[in-house]
Protein backbone atom coordinates (compact mmCIF):
# COMPACT_ATOMS: atom_id res chain seq x y z
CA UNK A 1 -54.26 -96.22 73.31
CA UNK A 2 -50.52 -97.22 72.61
CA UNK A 3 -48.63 -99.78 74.70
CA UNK A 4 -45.93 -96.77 76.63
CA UNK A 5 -49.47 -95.22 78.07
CA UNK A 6 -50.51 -98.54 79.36
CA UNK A 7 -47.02 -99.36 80.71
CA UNK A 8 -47.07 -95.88 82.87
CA UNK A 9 -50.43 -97.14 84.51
CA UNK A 10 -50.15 -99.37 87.76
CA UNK A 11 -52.01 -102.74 87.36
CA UNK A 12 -55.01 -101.51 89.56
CA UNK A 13 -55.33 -99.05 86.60
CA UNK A 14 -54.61 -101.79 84.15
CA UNK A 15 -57.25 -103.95 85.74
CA UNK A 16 -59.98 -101.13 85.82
CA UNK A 17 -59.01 -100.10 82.14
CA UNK A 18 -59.23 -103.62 81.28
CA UNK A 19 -63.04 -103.70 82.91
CA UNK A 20 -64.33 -100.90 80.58
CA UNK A 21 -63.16 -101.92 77.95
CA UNK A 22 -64.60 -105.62 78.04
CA UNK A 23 -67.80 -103.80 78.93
CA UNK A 24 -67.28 -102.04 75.57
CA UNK A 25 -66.80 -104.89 73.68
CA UNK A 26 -70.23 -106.66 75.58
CA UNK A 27 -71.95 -103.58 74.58
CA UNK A 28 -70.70 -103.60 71.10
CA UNK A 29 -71.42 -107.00 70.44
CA UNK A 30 -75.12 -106.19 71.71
CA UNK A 31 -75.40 -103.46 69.34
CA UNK A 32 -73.91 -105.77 66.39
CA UNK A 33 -76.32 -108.61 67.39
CA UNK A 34 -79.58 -105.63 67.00
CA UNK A 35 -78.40 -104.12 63.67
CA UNK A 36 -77.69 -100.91 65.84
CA UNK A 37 -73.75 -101.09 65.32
CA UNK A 38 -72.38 -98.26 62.46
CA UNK A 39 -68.84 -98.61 63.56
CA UNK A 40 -67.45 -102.05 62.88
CA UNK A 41 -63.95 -100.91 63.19
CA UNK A 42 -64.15 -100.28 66.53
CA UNK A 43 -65.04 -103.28 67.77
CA UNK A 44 -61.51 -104.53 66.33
CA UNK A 45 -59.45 -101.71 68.15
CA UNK A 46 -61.73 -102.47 71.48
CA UNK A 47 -60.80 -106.36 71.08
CA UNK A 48 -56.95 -105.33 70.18
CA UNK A 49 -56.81 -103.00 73.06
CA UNK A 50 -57.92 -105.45 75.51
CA UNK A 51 -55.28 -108.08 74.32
CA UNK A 52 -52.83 -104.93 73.99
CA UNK A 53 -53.73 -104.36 78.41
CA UNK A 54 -53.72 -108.28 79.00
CA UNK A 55 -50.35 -108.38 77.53
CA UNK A 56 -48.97 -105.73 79.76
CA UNK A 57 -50.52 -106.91 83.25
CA UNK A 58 -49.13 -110.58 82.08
CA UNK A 59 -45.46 -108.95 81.94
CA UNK A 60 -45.82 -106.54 85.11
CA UNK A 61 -46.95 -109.68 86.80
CA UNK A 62 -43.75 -111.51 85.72
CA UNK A 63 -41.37 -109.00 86.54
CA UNK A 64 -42.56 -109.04 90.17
């Protein structure tokens, strides 16, 4: 997900996108934590793309 997709969204969006992916991440870490997880990778891009939404909420907030 690149940042101009996330800047389109309206926080509500941002805030439910931001949900699912920190569910994600829980569930990822779970799966790490059993052996179960094949994709390391992706835990990095879930981690980056919650920082990447944070980010943008921070600076909508700001501009209001």
């Amino acid at each position: 997900m690149n940042a101009q997709e996330l800047r389109d969204k309206t926080p509500d969006q941002l805030k439910d996108t931001l949900a699912s992916l920190k569910k994600e991440a829980f569930n990822l870490r779970f799966q790490q934590a059993t052996g179960q997880l094949e994709n390391t990778a992706r835990m990095r891009a879930v981690k980056r793309d919650v920082a990447r939404v944070m980010t943008i909420l921070n600076q909508k907030a700001a501009e209001a």
